[in-house]
Protein backbone atom coordinates (compact mmCIF):
# COMPACT_ATOMS: atom_id res chain seq x y z
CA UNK A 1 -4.56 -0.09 -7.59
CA UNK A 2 -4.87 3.76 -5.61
CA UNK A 3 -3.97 7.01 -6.50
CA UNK A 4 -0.53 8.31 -6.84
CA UNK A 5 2.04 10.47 -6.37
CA UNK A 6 5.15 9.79 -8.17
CA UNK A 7 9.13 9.69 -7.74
CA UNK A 8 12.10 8.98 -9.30
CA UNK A 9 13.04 5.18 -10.38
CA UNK A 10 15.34 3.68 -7.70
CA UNK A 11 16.94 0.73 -7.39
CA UNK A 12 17.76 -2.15 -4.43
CA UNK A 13 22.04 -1.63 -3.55
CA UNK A 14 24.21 -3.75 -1.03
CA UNK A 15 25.09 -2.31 2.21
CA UNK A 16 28.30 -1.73 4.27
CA UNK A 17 29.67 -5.00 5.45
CA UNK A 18 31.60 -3.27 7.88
CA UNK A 19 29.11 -1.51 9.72
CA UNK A 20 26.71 -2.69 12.22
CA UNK A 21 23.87 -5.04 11.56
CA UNK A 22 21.86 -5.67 14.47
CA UNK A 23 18.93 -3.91 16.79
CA UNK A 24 18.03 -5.17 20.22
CA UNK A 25 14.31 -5.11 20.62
CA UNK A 26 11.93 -5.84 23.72
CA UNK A 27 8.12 -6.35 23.76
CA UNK A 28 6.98 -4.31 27.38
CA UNK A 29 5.02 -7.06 29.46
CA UNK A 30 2.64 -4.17 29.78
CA UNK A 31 1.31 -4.54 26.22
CA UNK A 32 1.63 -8.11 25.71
CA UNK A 33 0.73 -11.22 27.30
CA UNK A 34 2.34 -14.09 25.54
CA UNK A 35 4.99 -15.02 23.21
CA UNK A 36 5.23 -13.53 19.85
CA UNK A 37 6.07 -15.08 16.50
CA UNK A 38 6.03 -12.68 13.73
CA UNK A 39 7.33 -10.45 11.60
CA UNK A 40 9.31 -7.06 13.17
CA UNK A 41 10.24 -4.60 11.18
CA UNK A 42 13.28 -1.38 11.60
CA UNK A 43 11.39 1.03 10.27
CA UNK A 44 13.31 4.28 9.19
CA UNK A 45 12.52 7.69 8.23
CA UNK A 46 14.58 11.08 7.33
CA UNK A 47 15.07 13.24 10.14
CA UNK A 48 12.51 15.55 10.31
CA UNK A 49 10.34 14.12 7.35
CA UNK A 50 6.55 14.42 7.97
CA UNK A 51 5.56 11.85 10.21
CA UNK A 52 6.63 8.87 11.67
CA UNK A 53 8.52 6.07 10.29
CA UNK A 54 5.72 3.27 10.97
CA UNK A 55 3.25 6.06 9.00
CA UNK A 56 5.89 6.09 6.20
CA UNK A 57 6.76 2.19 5.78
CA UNK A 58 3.77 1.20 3.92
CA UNK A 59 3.55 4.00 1.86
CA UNK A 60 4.48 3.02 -2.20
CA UNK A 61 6.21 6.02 -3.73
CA UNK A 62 9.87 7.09 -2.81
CA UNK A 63 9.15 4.79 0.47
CA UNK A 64 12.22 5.08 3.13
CA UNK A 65 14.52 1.95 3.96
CA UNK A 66 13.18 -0.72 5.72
CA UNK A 67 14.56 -4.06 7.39
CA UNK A 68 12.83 -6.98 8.74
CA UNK A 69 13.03 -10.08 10.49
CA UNK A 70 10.99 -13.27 11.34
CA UNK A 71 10.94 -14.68 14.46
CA UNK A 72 9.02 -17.25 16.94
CA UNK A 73 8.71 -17.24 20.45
CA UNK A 74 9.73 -13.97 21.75
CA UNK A 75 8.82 -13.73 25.12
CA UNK A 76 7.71 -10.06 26.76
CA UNK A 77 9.91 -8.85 28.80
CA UNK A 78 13.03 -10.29 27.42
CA UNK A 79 16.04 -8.79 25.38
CA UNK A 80 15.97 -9.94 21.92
CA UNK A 81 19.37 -9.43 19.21
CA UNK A 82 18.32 -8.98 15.37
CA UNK A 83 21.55 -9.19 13.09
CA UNK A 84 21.92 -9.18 9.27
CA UNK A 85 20.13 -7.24 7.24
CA UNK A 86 18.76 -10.00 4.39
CA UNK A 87 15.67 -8.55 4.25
CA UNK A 88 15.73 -4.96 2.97
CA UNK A 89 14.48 -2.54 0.91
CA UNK A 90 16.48 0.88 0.64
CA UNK A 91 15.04 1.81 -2.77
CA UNK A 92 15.82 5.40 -3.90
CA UNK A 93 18.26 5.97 -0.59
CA UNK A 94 20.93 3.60 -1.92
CA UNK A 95 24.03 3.61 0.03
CA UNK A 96 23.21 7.05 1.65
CA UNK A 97 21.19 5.29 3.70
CA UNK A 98 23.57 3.74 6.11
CA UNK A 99 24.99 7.49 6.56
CA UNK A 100 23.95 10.05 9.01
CA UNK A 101 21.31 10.06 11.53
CA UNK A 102 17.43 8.57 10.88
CA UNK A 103 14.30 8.35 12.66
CA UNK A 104 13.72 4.81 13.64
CA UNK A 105 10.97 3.00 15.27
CA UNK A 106 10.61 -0.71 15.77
CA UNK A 107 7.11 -2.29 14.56
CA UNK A 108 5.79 -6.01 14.89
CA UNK A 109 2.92 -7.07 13.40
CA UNK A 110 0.06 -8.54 15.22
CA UNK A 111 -2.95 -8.19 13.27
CA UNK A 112 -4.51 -10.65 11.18
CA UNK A 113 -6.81 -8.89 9.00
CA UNK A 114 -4.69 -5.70 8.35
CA UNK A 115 -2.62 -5.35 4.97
CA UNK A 116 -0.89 -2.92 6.46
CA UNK A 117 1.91 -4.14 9.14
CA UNK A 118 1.73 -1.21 11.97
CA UNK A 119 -1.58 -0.28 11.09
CA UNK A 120 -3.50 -2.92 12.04
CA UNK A 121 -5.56 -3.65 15.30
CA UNK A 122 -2.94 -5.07 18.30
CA UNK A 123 0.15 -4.22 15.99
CA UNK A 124 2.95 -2.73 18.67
CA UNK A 125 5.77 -0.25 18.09
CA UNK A 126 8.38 1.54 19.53
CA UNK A 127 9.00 5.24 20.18
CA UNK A 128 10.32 6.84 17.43
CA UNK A 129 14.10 7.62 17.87
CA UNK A 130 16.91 8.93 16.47
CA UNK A 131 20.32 6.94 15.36
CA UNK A 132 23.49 7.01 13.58
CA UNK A 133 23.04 4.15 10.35
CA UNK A 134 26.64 5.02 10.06
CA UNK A 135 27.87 4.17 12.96
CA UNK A 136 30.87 1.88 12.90
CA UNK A 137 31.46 0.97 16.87
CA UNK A 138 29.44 -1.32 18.62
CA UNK A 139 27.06 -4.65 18.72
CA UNK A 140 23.96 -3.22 17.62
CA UNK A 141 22.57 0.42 15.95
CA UNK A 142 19.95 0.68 18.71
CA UNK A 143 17.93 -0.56 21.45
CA UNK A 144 14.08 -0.32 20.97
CA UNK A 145 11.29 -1.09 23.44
CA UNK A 146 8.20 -2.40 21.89
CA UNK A 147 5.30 -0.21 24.69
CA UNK A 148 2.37 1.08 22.60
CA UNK A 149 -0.02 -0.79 20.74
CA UNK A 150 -2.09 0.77 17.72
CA UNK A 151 -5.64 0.42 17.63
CA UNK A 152 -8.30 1.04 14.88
CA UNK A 153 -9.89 4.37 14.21
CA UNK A 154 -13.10 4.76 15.49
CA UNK A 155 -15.68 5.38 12.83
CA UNK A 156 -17.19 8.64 13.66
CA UNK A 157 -21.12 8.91 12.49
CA UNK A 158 -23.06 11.43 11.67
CA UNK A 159 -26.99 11.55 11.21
CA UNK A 160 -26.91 10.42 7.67
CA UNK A 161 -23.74 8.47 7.93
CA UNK A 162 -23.95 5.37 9.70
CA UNK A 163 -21.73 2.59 9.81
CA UNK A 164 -22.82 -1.20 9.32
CA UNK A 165 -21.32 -4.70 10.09
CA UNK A 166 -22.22 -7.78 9.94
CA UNK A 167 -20.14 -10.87 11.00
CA UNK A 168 -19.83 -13.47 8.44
CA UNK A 169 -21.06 -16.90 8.62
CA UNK A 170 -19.68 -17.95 5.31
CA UNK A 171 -15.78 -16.14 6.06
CA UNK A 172 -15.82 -17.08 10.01
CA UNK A 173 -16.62 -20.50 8.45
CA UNK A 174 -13.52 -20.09 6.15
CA UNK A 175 -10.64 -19.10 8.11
CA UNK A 176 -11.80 -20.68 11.40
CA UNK A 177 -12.39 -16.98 13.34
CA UNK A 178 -14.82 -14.32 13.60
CA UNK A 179 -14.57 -12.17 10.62
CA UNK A 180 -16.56 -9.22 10.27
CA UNK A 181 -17.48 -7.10 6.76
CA UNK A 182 -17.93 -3.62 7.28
CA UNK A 183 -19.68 -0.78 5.24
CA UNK A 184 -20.48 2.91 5.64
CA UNK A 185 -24.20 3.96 4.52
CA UNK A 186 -24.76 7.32 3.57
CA UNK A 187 -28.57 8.33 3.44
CA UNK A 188 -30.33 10.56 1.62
CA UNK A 189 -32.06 13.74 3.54
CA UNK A 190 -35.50 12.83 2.64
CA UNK A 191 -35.13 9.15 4.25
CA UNK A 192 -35.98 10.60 7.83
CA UNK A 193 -38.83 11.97 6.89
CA UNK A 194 -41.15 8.65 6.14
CA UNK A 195 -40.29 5.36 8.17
CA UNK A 196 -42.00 3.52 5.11
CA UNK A 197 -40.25 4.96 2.19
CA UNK A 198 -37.98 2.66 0.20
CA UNK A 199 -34.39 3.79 -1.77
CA UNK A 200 -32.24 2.72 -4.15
CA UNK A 201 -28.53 1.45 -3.58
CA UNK A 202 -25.44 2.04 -4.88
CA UNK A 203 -22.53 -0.40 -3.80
CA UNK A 204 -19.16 1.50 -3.99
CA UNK A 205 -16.13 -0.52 -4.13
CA UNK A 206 -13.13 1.33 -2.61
CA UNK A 207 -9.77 1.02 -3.99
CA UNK A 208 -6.55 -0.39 -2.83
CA UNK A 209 -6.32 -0.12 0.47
CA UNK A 210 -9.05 1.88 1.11
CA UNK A 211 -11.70 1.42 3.84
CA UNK A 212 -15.52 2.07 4.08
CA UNK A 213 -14.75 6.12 4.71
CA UNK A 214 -13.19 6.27 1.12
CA UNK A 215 -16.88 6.68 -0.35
CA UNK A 216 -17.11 9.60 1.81
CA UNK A 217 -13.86 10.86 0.08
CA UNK A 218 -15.42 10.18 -3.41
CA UNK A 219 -18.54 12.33 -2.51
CA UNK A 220 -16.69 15.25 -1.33
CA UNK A 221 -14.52 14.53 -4.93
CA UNK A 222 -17.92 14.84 -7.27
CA UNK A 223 -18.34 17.48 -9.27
CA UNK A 224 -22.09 17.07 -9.53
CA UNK A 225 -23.26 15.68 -5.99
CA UNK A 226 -26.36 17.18 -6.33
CA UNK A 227 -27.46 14.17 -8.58
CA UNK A 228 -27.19 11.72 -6.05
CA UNK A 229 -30.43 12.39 -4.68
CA UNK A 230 -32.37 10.04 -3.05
CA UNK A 231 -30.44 7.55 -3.09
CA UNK A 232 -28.47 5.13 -0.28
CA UNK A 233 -25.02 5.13 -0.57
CA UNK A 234 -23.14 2.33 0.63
CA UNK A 235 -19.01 2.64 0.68
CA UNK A 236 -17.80 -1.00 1.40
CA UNK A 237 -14.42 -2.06 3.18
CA UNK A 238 -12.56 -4.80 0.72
CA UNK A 239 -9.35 -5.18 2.72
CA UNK A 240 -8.07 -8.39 4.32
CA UNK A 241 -5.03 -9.49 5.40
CA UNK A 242 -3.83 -10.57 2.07
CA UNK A 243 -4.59 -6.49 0.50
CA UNK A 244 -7.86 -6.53 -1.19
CA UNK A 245 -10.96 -8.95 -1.86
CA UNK A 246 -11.99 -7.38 -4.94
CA UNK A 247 -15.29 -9.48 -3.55
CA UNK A 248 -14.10 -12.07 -5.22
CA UNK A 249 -14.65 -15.73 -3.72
CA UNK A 250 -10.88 -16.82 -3.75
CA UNK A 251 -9.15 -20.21 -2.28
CA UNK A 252 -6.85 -17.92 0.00
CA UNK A 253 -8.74 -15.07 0.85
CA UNK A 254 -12.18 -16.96 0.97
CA UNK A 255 -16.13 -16.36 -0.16
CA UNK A 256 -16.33 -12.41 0.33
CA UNK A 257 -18.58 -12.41 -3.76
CA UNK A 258 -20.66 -14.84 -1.77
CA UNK A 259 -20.31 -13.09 1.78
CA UNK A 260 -21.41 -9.95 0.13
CA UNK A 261 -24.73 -11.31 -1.89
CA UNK A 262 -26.02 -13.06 0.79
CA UNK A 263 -25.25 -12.12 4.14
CA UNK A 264 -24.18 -8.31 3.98
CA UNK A 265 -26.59 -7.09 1.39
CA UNK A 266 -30.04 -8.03 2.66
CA UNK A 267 -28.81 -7.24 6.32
CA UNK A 268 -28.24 -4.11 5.16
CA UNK A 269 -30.75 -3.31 3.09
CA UNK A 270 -33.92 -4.24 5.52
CA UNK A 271 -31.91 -2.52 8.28
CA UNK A 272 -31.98 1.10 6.18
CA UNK A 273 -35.23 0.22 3.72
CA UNK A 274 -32.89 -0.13 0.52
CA UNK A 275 -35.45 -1.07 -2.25
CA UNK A 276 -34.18 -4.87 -1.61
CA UNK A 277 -34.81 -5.25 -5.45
CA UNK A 278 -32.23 -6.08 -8.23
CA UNK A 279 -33.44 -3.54 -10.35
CA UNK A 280 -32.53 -0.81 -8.15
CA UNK A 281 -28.98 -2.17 -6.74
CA UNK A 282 -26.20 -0.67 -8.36
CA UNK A 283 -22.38 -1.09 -8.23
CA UNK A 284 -19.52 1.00 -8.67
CA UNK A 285 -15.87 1.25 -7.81
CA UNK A 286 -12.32 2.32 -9.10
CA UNK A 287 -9.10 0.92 -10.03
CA UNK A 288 -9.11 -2.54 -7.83
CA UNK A 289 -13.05 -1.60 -6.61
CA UNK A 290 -13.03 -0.80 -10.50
CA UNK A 291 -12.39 -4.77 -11.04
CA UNK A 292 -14.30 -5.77 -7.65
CA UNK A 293 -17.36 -4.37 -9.00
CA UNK A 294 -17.35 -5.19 -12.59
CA UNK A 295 -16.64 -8.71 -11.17
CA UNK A 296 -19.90 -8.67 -8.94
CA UNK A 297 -21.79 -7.41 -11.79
CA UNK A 298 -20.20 -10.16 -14.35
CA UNK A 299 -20.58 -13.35 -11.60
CA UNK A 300 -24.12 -12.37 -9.78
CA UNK A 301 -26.02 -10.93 -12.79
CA UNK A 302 -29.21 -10.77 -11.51
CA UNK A 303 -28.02 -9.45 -8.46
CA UNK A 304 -26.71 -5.64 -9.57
CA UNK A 305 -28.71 -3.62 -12.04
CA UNK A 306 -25.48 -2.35 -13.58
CA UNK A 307 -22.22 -1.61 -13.03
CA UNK A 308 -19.82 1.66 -13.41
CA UNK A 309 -16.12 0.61 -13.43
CA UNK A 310 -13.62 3.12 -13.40
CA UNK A 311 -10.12 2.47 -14.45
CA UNK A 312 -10.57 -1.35 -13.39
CA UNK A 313 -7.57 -3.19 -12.30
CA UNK A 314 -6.27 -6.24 -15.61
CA UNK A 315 -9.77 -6.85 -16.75
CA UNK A 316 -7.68 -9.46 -19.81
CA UNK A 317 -4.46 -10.63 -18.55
CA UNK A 318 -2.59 -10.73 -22.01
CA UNK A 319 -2.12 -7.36 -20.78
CA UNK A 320 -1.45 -7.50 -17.09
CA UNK A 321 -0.19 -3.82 -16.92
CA UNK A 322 2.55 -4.37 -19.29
CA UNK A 323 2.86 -8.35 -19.09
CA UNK A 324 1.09 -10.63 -21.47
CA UNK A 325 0.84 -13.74 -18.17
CA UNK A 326 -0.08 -16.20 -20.96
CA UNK A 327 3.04 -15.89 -23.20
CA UNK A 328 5.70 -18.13 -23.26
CA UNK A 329 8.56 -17.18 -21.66
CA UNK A 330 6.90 -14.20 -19.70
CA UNK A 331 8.77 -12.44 -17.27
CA UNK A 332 7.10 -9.97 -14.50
CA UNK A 333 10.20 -7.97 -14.10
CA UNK A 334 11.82 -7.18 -17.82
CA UNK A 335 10.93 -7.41 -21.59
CA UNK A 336 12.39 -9.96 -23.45
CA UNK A 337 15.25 -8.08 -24.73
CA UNK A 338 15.84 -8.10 -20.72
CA UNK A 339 14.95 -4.50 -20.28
CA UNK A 340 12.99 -3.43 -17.07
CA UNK A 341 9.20 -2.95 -17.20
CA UNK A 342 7.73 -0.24 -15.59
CA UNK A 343 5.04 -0.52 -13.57
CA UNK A 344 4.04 3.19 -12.64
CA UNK A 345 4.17 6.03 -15.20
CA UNK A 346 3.52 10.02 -15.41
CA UNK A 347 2.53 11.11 -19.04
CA UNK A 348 5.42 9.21 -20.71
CA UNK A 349 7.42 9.67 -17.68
CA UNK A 350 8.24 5.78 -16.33
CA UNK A 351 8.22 6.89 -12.13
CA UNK A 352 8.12 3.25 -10.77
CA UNK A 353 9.56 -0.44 -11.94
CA UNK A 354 8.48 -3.16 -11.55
CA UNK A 355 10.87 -5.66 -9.44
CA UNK A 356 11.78 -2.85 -7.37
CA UNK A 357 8.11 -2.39 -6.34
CA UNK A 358 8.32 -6.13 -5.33
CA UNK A 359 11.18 -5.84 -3.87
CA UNK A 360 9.45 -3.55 -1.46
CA UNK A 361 6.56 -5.91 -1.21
CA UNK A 362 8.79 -8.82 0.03
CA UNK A 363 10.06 -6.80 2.85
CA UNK A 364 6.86 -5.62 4.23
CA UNK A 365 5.16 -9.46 3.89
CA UNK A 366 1.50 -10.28 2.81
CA UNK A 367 -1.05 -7.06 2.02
CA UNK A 368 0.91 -5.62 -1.02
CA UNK A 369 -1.27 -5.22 -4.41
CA UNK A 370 1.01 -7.66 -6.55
CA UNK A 371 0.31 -10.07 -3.30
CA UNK A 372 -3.50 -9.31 -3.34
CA UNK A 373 -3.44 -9.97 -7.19
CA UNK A 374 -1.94 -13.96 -6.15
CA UNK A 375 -3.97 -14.01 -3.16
CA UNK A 376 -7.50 -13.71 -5.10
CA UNK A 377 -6.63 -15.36 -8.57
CA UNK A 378 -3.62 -18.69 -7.53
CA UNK A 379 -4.44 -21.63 -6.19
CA UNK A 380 -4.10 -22.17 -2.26
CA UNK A 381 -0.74 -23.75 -1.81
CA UNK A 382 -0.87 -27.02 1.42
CA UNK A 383 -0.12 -23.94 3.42
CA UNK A 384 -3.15 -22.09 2.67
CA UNK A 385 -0.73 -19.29 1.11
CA UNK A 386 -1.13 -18.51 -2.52
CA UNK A 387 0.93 -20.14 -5.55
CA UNK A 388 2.86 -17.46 -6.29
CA UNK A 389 2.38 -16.35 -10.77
CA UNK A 390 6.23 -15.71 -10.81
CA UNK A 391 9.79 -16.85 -9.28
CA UNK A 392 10.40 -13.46 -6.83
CA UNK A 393 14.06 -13.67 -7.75
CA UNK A 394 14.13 -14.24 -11.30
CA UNK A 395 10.68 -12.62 -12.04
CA UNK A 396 10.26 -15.84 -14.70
CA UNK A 397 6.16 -16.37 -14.69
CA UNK A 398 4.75 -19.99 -13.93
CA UNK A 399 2.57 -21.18 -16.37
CA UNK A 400 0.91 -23.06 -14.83
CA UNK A 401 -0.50 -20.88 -12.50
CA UNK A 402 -0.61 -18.26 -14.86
CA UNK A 403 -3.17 -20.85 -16.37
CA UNK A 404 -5.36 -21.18 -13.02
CA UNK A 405 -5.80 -17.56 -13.19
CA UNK A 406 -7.81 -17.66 -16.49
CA UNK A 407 -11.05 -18.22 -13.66
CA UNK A 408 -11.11 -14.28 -13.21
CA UNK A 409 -9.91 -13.31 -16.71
CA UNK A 410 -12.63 -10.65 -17.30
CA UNK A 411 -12.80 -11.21 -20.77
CA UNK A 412 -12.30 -14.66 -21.06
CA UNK A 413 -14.65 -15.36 -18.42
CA UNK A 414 -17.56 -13.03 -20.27
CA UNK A 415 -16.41 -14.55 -23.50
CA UNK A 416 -17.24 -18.29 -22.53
CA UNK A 417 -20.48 -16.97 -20.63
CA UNK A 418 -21.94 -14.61 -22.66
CA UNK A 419 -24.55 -17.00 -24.47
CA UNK A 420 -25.79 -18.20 -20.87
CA UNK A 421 -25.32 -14.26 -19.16
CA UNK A 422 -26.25 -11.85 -22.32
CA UNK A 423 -30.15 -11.57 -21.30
CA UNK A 424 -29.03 -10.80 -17.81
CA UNK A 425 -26.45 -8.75 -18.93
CA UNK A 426 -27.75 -6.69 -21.55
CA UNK A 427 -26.95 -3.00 -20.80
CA UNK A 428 -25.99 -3.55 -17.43
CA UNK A 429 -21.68 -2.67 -18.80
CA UNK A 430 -19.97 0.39 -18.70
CA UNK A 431 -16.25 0.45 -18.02
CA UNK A 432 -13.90 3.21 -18.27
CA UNK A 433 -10.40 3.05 -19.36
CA UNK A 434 -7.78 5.64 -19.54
CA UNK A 435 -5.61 5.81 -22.68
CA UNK A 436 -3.03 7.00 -20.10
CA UNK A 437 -3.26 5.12 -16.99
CA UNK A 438 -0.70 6.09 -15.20
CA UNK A 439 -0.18 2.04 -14.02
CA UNK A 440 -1.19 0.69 -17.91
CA UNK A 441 -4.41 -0.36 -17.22
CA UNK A 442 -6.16 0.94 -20.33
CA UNK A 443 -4.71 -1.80 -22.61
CA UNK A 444 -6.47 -4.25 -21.32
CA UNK A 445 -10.01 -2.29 -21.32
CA UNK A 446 -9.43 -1.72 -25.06
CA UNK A 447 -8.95 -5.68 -25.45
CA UNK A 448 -12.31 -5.88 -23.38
CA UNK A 449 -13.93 -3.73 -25.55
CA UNK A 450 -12.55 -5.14 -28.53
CA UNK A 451 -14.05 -8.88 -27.36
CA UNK A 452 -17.96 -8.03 -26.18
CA UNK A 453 -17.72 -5.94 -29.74
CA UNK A 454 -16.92 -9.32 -31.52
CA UNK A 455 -19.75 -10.78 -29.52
CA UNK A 456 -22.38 -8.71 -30.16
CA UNK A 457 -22.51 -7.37 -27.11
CA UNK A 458 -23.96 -3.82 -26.51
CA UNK A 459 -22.08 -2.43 -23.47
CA UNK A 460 -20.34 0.94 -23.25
CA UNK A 461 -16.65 0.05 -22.78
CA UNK A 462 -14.10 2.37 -24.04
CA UNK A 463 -10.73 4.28 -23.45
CA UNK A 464 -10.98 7.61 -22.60
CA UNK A 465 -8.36 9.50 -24.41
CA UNK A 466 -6.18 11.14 -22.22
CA UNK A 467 -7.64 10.14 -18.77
CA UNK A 468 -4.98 8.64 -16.40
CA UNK A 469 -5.96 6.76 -13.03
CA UNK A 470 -8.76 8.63 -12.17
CA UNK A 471 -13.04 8.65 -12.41
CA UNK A 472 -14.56 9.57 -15.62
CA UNK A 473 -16.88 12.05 -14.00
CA UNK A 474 -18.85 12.05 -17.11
CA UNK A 475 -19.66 8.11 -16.81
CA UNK A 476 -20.23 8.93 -13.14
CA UNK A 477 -23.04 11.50 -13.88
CA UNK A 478 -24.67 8.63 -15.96
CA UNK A 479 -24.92 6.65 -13.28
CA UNK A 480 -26.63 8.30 -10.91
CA UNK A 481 -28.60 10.09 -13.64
CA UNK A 482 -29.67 6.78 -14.70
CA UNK A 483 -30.62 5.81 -11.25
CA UNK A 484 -32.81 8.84 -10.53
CA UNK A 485 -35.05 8.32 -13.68
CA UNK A 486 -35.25 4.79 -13.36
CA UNK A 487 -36.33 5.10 -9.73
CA UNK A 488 -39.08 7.83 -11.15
CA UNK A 489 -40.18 5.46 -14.29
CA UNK A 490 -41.75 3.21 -11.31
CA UNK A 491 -43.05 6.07 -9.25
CA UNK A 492 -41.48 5.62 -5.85
């Protein structure tokens, strides 16, 4: 999960029959080579709203409408017709949207590594321009030219901040291509000052759909940077085409846990003089990086000296947000008495729901966090595309896939392990919960806690009372305080 900012509940409504529903679209010969199969996407934003409509489509609160189609074989240069508008998502617009004049660009997406669909490398996209949704006259609402191309941000370095890649033998391996893992490394001042000196890591685990610059964002954030020290900090980028690793080795999204041990780690560390030691490799991350890392710490043990979770994604799917996956009869979309779940909150304020979240997801394809969730924890279908955990119409939840995905229940995984993992475990916890997570995350943290208690186990694990989807900057201060005196205990 990310940060939010939240709206109003809205719902999916039905469109004017009567009205135009069709957009002519070319791909300029200038951008493109070949033939495109895809998915292209009418992208629409309010007059004079901040930014364009390809910046707004992805976005997950109060999002505006969006349409899209699939098609094969376009070629450049040629005319193409796009009528009826099956796949949409209007959300909080309703049936105001197909009134009045819009911004509207045209977007088809190229990329295959970006969960974002305009955002990623190669994507094209039309000038934004203006049109009349309520326009009653005429074939089609508009006629869009597909002539610019986006390309990737360049990472800009500084003299401490560095980025670091490393392409992957184990994921190029997997989905038959080059794939590269990226990471930003942040050193400390005094590491330019002896060419022999060795640090300490910390491995931060962004969130959804963040990048490697989003540790950069969590350092500016701190309210107590000056405890970082001397210490290498290493931001890593989790996204894929499916929406986020969560570095977990998945039959979909592939061997990133594995990718991330072995290849990018000890690249990394001999190419900056990281202490390449266990005992001073640390992990940390919130809300999905929150699960990612308390995952790495849980499967490689002796790999991470400990782990700082912050407002982890499900760590026990009896409470998946609000849905208990396992029980009979579950249903992704509404209670049993058939009322709606939520699925985003302020204070006791329900902002988002559930199906219509989906909803929005179906439109925009692969990348989406409920998506991401299949990707990593179902099954690979013949396809290679994930079984999906519940019927996208009805919302009804599969059991038996619901049962595949007890391999990264957090609890029930450390619950069957903990007599083989406890030595190499001990201490290593802490994971922070928020009694009011604004997407009902703490539930399932209190479960956690409530199992490694019944175990035994000493690991701090708790729900911050009060704290909604956001660090617990007092767990954070532990962690690098810990780190500093440990480093000092060996005298380096």
């Amino acid at each position: 999960m990310r940060s939010m900012v939240l709206l109003a509940p809205v719902f999916v409504v039905q469109c004017v029959l009567a009205q135009p529903e069709a957009i002519e679209f070319t791909i300029d010969p200038g951008v493109r080579d070949g033939a495109y199969s895809g998915r292209v996407y009418l992208a629409l934003a309010p007059s004079g709203s901040a930014g364009t409509p390809r910046e707004q489509m992805n976005s997950w609160f109060g999002p505006p409408p969006l349409v899209a189609w699939d098609v094969e074989n376009v070629p450049p240069g040629e005319a193409v017709t796009l009528s009826g508008f099956d796949l949409m998502h209007v959300g909080q617009h309703g049936d105001t949207w197909r009134t009045g004049e819009w911004t509207a660009q045209v977007v088809a997406r190229v990329s295959p590594d970006s969960p974002k669909p305009g955002e990623g490398e190669g994507d094209l996209y039309s000038e934004p321009v203006v049109i009349d949704m309520g326009a009653a006259e005429g074939d089609v609402l508009g006629s869009f030219t597909l002539d610019r191309v986006h390309t990737k941000p360049v990472f800009e370095e500084t003299e401490r901040t560095k980025l670091f890649t490393v392409e992957s033998a184990m994921l190029s391996h997997f989905h038959g291509r080059p794939i590269e893992m990226r990471a930003s490394v942040t050193l400390p001042d005094s590491w330019f000052g002896d060419d022999e000196r060795t640090y300490p890591v910390v491995y931060y685990v962004t969130g959804f759909s963040g990048n490697e610059r989003e540790v950069l964002r969590y350092m500016a954030r701190m309210p107590h940077a000056e405890l970082i020290g001397d210490t290498i900090v290493v931001g890593l980028d989790a996204t894929n085409y499916w929406g986020h690793s969560v570095f977990a080795d998945s039959a979909v999204t592939g061997p990133w846990g594995a990718a991330l041990t072995t290849e990018l780690i000890p690249a990394l560390e001999a190419a900056y003089r990281g202490a390449e030691d266990a005992e001073h490799r640390y992990v940390t991350g919130i809300s999905s990086g929150g699960w990612g890392s308390l995952w790495l710490q849980i499967e490689y043990p002796e790999t991470f000296a400990g782990v700082w979770s912050h407002v982890p994604d499900p760590v026990d799917f009896h409470a998946f947000q609000t849905v208990d996956i396992y029980a009979e009869g579950a249903n992704i979309y509404n209670y049993a008495d058939g009322s709606p779940r939520p699925l985003g909150r302020r204070g006791d304020e329900v902002m988002l729901w559930a199906q219509d979240f989906i909803e929005r997801e179906r439109v925009l394809g692969p990348g989406g966090q409920i998506g991401s969730f299949e990707a990593v924890f179902s099954p690979a279908l013949e396809n290679g595309t994930p079984a999906p955990l519940f019927d996208r119409d009805t919302g009804a939840i599969d059991p038996t896939v619901a049962e595949a995905w007890t391999a990264y229940d957090i609890r029930r995984k450390l619950e069957h392990e903990w007599e083989d993992k406890q030595v190499a475990l001990a201490g290593k916890l802490r994971v922070y919960g928020g009694s009011m997570d604004n997407f009902y995350l703490g539930e399932a943290v209190g479960m956690l806690a409530a199992a490694m208690k019944s175990l035994g186990a000493d690991e701090e694990i708790v729900v911050i009372e009060g704290l909604p989807h956001t660090f617990h900057w007092e767990g954070d201060a532990d962690m690098w305080q810990t780190i500093a005196e440990r480093w000092e205990s060996v005298g380096r």
